[in-house]
C-alpha atoms as a PDB file:
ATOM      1  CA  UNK A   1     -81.576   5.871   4.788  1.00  0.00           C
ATOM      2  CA  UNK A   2     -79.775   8.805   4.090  1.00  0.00           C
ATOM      3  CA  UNK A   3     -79.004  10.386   0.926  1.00  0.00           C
ATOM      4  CA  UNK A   4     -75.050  11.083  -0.057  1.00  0.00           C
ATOM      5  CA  UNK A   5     -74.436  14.638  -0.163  1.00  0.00           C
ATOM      6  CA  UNK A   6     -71.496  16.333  -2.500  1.00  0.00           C
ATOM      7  CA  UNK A   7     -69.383  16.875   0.698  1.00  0.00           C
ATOM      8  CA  UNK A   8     -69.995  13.244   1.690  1.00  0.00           C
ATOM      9  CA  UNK A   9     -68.423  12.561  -2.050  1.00  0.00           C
ATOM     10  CA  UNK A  10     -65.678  14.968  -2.267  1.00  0.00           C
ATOM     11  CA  UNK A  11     -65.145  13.531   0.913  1.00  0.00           C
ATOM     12  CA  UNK A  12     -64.611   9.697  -0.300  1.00  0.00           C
ATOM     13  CA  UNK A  13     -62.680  10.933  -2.681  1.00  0.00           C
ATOM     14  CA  UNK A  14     -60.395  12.999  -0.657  1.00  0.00           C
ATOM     15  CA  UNK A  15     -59.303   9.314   0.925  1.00  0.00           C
ATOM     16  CA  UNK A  16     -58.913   7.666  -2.315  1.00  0.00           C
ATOM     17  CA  UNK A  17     -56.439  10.549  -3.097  1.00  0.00           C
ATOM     18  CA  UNK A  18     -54.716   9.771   0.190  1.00  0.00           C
ATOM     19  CA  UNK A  19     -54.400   6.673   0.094  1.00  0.00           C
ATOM     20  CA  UNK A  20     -53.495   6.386  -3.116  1.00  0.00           C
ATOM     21  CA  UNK A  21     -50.466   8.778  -2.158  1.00  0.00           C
ATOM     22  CA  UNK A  22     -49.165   6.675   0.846  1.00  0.00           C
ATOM     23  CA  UNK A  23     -49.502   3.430  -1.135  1.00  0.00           C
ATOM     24  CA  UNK A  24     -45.849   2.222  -1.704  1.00  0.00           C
ATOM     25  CA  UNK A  25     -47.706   1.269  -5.419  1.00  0.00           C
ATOM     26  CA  UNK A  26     -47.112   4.510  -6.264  1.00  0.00           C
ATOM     27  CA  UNK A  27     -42.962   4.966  -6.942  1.00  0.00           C
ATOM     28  CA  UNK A  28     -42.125   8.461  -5.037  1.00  0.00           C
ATOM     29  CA  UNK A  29     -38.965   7.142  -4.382  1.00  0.00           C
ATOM     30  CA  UNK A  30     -39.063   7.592  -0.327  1.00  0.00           C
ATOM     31  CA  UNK A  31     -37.978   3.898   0.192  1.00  0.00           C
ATOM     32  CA  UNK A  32     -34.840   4.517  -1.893  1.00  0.00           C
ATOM     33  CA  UNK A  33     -33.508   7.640   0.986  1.00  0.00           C
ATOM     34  CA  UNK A  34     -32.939   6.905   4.939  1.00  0.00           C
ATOM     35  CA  UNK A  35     -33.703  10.554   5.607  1.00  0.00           C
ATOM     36  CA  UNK A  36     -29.941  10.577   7.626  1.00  0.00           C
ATOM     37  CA  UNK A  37     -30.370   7.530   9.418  1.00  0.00           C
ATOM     38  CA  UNK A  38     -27.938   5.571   7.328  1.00  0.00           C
ATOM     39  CA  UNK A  39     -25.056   7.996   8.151  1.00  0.00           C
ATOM     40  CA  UNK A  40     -26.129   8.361  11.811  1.00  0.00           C
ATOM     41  CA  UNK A  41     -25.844   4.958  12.464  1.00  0.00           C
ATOM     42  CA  UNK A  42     -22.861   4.503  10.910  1.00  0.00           C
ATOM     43  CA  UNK A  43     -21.718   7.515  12.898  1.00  0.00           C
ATOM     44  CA  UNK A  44     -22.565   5.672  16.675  1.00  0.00           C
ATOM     45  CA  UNK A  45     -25.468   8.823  16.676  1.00  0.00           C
ATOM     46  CA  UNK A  46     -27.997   6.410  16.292  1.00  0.00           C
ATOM     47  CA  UNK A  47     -28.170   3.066  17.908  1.00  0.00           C
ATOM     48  CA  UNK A  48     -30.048  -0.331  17.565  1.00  0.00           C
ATOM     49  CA  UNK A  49     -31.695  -2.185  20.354  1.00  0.00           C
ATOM     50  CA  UNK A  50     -28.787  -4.670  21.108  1.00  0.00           C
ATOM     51  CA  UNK A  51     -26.360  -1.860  21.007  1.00  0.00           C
ATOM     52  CA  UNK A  52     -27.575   0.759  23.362  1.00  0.00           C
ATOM     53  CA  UNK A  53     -28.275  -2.697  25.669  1.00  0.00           C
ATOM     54  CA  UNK A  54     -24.726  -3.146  25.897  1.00  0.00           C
ATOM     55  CA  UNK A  55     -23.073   0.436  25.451  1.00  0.00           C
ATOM     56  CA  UNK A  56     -25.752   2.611  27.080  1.00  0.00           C
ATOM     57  CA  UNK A  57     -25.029   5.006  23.950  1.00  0.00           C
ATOM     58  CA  UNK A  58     -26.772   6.700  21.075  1.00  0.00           C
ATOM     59  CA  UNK A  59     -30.396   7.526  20.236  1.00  0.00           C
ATOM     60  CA  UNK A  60     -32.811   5.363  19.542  1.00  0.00           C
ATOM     61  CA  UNK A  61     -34.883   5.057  16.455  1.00  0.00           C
ATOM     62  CA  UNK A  62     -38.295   6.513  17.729  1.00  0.00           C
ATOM     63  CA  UNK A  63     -35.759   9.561  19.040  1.00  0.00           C
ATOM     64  CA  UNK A  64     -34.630   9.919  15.409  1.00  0.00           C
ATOM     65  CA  UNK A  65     -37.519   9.804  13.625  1.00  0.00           C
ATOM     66  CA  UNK A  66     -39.120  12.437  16.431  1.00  0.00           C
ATOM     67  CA  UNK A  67     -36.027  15.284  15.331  1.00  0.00           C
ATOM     68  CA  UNK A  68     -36.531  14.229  11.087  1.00  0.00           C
ATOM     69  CA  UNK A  69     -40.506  14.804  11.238  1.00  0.00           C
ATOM     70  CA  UNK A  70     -39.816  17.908  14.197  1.00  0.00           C
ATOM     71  CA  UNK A  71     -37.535  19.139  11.074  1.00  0.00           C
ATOM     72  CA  UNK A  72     -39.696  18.349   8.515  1.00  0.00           C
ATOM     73  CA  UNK A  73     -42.499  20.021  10.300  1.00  0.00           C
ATOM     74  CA  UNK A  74     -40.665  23.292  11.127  1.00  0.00           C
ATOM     75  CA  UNK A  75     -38.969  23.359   7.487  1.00  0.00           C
ATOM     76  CA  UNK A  76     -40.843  21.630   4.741  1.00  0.00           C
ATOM     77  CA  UNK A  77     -44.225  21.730   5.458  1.00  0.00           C
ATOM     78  CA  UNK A  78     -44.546  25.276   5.389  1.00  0.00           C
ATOM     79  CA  UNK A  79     -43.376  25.051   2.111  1.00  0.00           C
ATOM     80  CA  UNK A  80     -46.081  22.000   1.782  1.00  0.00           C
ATOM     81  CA  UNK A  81     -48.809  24.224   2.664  1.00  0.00           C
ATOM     82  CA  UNK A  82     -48.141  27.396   0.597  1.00  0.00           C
ATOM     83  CA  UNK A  83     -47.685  25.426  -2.623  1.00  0.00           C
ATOM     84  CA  UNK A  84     -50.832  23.243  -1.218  1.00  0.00           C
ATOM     85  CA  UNK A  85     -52.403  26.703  -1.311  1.00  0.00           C
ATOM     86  CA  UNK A  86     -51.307  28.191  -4.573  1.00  0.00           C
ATOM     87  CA  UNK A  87     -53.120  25.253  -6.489  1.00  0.00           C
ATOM     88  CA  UNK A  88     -55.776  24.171  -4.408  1.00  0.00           C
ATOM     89  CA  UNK A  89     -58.750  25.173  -6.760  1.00  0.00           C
ATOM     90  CA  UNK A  90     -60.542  27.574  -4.118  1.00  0.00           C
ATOM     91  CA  UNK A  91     -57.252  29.414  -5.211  1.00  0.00           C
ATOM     92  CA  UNK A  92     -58.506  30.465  -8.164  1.00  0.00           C
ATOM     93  CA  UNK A  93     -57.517  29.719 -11.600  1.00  0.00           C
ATOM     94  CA  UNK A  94     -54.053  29.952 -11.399  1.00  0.00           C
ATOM     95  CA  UNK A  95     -52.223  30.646 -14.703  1.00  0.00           C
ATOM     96  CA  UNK A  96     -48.443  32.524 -15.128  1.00  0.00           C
ATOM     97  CA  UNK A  97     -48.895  33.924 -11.047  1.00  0.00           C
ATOM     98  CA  UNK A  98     -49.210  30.368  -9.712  1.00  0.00           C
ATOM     99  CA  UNK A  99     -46.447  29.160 -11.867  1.00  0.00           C
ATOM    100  CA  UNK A 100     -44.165  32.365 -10.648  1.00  0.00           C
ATOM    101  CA  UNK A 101     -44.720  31.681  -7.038  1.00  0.00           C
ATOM    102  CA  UNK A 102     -44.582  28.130  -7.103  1.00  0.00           C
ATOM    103  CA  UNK A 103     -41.426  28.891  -9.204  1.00  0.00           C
ATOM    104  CA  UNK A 104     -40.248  31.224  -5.939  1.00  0.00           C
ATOM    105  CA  UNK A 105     -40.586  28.797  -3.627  1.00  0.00           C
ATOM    106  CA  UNK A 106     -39.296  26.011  -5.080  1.00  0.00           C
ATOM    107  CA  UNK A 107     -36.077  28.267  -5.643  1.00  0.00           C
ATOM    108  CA  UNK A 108     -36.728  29.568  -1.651  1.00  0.00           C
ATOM    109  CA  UNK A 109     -36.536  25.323  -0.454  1.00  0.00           C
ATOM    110  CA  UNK A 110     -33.661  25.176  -2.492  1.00  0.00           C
ATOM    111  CA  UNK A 111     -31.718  28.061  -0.650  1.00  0.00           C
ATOM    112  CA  UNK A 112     -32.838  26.475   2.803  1.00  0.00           C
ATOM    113  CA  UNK A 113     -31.304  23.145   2.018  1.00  0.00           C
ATOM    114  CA  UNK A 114     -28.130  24.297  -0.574  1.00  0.00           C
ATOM    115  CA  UNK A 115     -25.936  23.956   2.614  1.00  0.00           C
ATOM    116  CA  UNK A 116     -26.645  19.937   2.735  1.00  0.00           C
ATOM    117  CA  UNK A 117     -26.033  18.776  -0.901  1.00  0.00           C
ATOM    118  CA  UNK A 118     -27.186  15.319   0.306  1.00  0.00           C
ATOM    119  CA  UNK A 119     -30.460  16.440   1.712  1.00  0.00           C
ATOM    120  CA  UNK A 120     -31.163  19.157  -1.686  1.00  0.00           C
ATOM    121  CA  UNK A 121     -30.073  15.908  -3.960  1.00  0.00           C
ATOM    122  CA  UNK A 122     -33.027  14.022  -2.320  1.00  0.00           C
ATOM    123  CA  UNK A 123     -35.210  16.743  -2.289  1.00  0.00           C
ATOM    124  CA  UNK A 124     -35.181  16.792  -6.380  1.00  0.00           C
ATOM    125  CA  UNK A 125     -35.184  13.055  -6.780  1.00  0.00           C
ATOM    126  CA  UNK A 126     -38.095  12.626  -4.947  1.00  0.00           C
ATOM    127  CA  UNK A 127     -39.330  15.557  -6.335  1.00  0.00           C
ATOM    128  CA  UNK A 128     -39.100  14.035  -9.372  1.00  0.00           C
ATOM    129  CA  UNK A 129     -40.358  10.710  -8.792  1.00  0.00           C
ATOM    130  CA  UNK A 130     -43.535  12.189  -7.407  1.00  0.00           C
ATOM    131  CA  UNK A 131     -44.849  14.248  -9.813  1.00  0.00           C
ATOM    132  CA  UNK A 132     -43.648  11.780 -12.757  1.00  0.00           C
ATOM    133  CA  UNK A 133     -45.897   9.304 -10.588  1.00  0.00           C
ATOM    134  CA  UNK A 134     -48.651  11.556  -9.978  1.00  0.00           C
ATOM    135  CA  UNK A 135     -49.329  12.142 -13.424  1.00  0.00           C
ATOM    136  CA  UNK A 136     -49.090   9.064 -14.137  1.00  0.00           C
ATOM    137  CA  UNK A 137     -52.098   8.329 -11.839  1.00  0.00           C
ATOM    138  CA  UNK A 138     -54.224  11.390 -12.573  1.00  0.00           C
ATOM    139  CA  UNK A 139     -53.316  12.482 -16.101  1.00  0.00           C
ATOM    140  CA  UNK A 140     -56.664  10.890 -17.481  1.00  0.00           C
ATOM    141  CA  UNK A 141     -58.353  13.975 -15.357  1.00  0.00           C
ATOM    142  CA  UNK A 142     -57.905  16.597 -17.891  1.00  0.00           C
ATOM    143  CA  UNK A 143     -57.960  19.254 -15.371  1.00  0.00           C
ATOM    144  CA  UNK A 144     -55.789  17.872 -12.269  1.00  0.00           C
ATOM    145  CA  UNK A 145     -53.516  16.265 -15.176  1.00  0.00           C
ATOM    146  CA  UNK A 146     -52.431  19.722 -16.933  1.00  0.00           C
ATOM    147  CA  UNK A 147     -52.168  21.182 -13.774  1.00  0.00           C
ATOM    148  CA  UNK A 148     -49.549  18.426 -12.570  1.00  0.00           C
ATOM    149  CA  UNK A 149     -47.859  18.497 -16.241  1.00  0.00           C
ATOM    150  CA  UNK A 150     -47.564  22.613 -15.740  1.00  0.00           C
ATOM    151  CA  UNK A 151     -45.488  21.420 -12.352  1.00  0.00           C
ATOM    152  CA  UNK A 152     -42.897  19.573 -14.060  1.00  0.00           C
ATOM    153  CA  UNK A 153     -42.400  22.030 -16.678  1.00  0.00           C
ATOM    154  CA  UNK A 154     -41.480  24.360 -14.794  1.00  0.00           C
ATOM    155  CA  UNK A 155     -39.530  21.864 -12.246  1.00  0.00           C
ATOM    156  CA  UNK A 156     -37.635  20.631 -15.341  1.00  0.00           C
ATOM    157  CA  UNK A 157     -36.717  24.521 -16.293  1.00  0.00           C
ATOM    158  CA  UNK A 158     -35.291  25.042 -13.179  1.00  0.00           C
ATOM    159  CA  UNK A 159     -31.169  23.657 -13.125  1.00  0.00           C
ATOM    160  CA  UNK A 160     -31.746  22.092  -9.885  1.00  0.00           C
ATOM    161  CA  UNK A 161     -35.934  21.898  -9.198  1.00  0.00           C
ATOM    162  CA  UNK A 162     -38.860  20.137  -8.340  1.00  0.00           C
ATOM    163  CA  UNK A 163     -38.377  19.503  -5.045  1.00  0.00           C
ATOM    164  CA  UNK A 164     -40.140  17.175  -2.607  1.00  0.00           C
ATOM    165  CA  UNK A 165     -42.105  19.606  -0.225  1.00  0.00           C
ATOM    166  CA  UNK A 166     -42.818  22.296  -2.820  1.00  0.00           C
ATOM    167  CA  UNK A 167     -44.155  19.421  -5.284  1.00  0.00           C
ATOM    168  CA  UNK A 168     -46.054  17.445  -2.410  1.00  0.00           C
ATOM    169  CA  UNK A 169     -47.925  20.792  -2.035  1.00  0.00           C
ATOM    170  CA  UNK A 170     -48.601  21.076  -5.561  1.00  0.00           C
ATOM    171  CA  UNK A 171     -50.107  17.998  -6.326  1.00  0.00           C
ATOM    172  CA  UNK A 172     -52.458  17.573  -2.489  1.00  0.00           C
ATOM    173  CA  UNK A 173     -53.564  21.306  -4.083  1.00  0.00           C
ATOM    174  CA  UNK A 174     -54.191  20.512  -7.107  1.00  0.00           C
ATOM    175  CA  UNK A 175     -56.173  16.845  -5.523  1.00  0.00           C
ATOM    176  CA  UNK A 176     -58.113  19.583  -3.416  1.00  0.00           C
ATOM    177  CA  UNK A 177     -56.840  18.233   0.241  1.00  0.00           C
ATOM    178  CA  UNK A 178     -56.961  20.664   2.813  1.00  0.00           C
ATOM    179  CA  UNK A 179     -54.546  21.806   5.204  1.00  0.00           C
ATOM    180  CA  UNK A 180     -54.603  19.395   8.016  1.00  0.00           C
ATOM    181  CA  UNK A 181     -54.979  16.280   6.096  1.00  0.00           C
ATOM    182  CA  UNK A 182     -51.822  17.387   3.708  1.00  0.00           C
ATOM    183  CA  UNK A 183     -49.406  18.301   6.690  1.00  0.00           C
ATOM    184  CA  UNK A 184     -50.662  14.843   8.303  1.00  0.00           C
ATOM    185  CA  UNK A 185     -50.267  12.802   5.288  1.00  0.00           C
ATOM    186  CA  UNK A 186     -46.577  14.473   4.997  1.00  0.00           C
ATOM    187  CA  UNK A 187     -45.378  13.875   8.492  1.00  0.00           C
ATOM    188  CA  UNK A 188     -46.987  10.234   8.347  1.00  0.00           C
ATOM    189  CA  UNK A 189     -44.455   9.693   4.513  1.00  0.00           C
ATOM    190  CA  UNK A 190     -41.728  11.154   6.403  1.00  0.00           C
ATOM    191  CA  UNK A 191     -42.178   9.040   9.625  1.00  0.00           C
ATOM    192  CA  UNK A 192     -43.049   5.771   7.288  1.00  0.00           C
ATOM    193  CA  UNK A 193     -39.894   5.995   5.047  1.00  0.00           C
ATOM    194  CA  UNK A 194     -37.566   6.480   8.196  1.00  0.00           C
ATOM    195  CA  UNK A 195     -38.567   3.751   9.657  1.00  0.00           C
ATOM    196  CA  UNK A 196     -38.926   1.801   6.701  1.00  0.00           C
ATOM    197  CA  UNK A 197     -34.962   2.463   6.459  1.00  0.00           C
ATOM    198  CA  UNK A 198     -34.497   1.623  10.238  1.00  0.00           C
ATOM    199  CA  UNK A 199     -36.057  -2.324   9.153  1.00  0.00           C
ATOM    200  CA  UNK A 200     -33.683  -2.528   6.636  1.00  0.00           C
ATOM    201  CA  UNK A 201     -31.050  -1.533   8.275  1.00  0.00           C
ATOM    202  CA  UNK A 202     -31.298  -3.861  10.847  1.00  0.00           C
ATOM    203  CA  UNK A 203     -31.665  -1.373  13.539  1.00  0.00           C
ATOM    204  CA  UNK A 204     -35.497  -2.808  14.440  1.00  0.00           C
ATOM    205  CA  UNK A 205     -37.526  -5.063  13.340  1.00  0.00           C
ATOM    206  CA  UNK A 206     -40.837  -5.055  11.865  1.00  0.00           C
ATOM    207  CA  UNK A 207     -42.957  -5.787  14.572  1.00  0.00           C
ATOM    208  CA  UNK A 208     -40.914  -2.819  16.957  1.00  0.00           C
ATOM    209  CA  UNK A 209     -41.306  -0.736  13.540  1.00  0.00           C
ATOM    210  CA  UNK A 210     -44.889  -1.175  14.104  1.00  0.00           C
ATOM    211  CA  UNK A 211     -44.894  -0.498  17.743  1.00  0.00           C
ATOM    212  CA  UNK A 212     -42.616   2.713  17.136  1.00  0.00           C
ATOM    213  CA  UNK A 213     -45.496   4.405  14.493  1.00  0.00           C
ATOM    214  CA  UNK A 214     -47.806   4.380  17.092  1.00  0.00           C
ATOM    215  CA  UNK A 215     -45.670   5.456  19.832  1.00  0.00           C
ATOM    216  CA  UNK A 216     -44.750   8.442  17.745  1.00  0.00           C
ATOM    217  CA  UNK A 217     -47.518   9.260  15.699  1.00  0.00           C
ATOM    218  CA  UNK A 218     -49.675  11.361  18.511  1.00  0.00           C
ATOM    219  CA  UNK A 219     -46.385  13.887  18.540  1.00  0.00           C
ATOM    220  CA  UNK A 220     -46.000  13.565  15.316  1.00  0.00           C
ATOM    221  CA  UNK A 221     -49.358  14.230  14.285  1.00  0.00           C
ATOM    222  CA  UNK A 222     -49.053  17.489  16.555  1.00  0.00           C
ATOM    223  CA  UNK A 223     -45.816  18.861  15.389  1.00  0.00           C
ATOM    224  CA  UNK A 224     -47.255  18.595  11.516  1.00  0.00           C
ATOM    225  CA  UNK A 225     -50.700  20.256  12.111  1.00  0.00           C
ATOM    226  CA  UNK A 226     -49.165  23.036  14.277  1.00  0.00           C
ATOM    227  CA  UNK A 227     -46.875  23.885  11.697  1.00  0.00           C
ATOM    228  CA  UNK A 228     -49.014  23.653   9.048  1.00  0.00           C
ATOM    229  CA  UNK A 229     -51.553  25.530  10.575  1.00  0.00           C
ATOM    230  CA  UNK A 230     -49.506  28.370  11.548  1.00  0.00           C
ATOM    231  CA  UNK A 231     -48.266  28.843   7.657  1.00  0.00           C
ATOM    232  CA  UNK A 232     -51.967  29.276   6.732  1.00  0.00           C
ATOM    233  CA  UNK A 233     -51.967  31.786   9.261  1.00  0.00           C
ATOM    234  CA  UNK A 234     -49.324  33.737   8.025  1.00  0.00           C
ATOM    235  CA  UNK A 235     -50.846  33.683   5.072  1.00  0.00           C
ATOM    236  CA  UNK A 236     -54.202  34.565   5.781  1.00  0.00           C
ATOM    237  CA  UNK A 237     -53.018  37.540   7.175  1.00  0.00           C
ATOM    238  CA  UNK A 238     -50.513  38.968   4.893  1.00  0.00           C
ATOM    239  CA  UNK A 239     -51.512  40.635   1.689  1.00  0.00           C
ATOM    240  CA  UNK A 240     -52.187  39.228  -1.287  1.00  0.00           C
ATOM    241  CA  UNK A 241     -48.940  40.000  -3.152  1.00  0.00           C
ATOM    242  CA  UNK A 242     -47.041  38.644  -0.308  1.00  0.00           C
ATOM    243  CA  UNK A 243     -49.003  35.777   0.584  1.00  0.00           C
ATOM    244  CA  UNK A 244     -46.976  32.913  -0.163  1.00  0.00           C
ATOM    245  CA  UNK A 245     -44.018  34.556   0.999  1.00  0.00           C
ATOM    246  CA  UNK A 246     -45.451  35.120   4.774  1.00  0.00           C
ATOM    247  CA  UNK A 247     -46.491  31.464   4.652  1.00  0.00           C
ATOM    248  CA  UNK A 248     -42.931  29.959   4.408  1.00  0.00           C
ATOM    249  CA  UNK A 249     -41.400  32.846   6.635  1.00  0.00           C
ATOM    250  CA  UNK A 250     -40.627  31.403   9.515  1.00  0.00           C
ATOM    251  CA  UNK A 251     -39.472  27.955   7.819  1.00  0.00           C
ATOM    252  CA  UNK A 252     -36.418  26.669   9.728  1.00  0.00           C
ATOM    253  CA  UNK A 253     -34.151  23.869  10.473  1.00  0.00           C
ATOM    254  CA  UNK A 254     -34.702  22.602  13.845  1.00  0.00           C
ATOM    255  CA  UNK A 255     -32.617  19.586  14.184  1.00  0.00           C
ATOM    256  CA  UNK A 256     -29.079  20.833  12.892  1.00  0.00           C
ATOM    257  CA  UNK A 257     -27.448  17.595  14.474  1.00  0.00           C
ATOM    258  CA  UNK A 258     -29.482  15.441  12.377  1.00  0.00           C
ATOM    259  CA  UNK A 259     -29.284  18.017   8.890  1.00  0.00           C
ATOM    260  CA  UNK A 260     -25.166  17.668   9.685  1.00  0.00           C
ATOM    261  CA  UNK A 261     -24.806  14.107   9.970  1.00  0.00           C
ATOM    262  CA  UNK A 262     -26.692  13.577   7.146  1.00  0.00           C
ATOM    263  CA  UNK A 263     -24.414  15.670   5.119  1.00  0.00           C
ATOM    264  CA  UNK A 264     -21.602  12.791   5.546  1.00  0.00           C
ATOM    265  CA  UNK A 265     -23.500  10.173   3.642  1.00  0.00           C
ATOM    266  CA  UNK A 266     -21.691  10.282   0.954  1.00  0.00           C
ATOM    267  CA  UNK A 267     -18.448  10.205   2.658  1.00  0.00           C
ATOM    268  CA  UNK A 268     -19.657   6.101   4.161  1.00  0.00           C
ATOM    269  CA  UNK A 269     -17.669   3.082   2.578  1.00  0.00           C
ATOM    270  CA  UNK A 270     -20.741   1.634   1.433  1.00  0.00           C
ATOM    271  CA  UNK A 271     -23.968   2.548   1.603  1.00  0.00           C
ATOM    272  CA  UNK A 272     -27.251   0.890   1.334  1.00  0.00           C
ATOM    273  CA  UNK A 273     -29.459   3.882   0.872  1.00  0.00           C
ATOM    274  CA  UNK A 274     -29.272   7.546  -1.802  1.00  0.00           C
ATOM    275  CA  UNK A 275     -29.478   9.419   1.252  1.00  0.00           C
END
């Protein structure tokens, strides 16, 4: 029988880590935000079975959850993987440099999202919830725990920090998850909580929520590595001093329609969902 190596460890534990992080046992605050959908199917945008039956009108779900992880590939997880990168511990030790350019690029998210308040609002709440979480999971690791606590300090110095993509980064880096695996495990929270809102909504049900993961998750899966792959690139090949920044570059909103409807949430007569 064979022996277990280190890598076949770090490995084991690389999956506790993740699934630990998709567990809804741990409150990140996803199930709380539609991600838009709320508003766009309020709006006629989006559609539920039974409607688009009899009006031949709107998206459907799986189209709507293909444009928010398309968005969230092409916007946040570039911003995923350089703060993945700043405190993965290959990195280095980090110190006052990692804390200054994860500062930057929380403060760089922020700028990308300040023209949907609704969006930036979620950003920081779930932000918030994750790293309060995280901590709360890992803070008996000395190391991994004062790296996490060193996060929300400085998310908590900042007016208007701490958001999601920037803090997801932070705390897969500081778990030591690499690239792939943390753009995956992004798009898959992203694809989860939107359909998660689409149940409870009434637009699906459970067993079509099921059916509509799989049917999305091979483009999905695609969209997230692609994007996360070309950050690192960027990165790799940019100096040292403006690493980070060449990672998040080419960060952009891709799916405007969805990014403008959502920006009328709070404008519905009643709402079920934050965002």
């Amino acid at each position: 029988m064979r022996e277990m190596t280190d890598n076949d460890v770090n490995g084991d534990m690389d999956d506790w880590a993740v699934w630990q992080l998709v567990d809804p046992l741990l409150p990140t605050g996803g199930f709380a935000h539609s991600q838009g959908l709320e508003s766009a199917a309020h709006s006629r945008l989006v559609a539920g079975l039974d409607e688009r039956v009899r009006d031949q009108t709107g998206w459907d779900v799986d189209t709507f959850c293909f444009e928010a992880v398309r968005n969230a590939s092409t916007l946040m997880i570039p911003f995923v993987e350089a703060a993945r990168g700043l405190h993965h511990p290959a990195a280095g030790a980090g110190g006052e440099k990692t804390s200054t350019d994860w500062e930057w690029l929380d403060r760089r998210l922020g700028a990308h999202l300040a023209g949907n308040h609704v969006a930036n609002r979620a950003s920081v709440a779930m932000g918030a919830a994750l790293i309060r979480a995280a901590i709360a999971a890992y803070e008996q690791d000395e190391k991994i725990g004062q790296k996490l606590k060193e996060v929300r300090r400085i998310s908590r110095a900042e007016k208007s920090g701490g958001h999601l993509a920037t803090t997801f980064g932070a705390v897969v880096g500081c778990l030591g998850l690499s690239t792939r695996r943390a753009a995956r495990l992004f798009a898959y929270l992203t694809l989860r909580d939107a359909l998660s809102a689409a149940t409870r909504l009434n637009l699906i049900g459970p067993l079509e929520a099921a059916a509509s993961m799989r049917r999305c998750s091979h483009r999905c899966d695609e969209m997230a590595t692609a994007a996360a792959s070309s950050a690192a690139a960027l990165r790799a090949d940019a100096s040292k001093d403006f690493a980070v920044a060449a990672a998040v570059s080419r960060a952009a909103n891709t799916s405007p329609l969805t990014d403008l409807i959502q920006g009328g949430h709070d404008a519905l007569y009643s709402r079920l969902f934050s965002s």
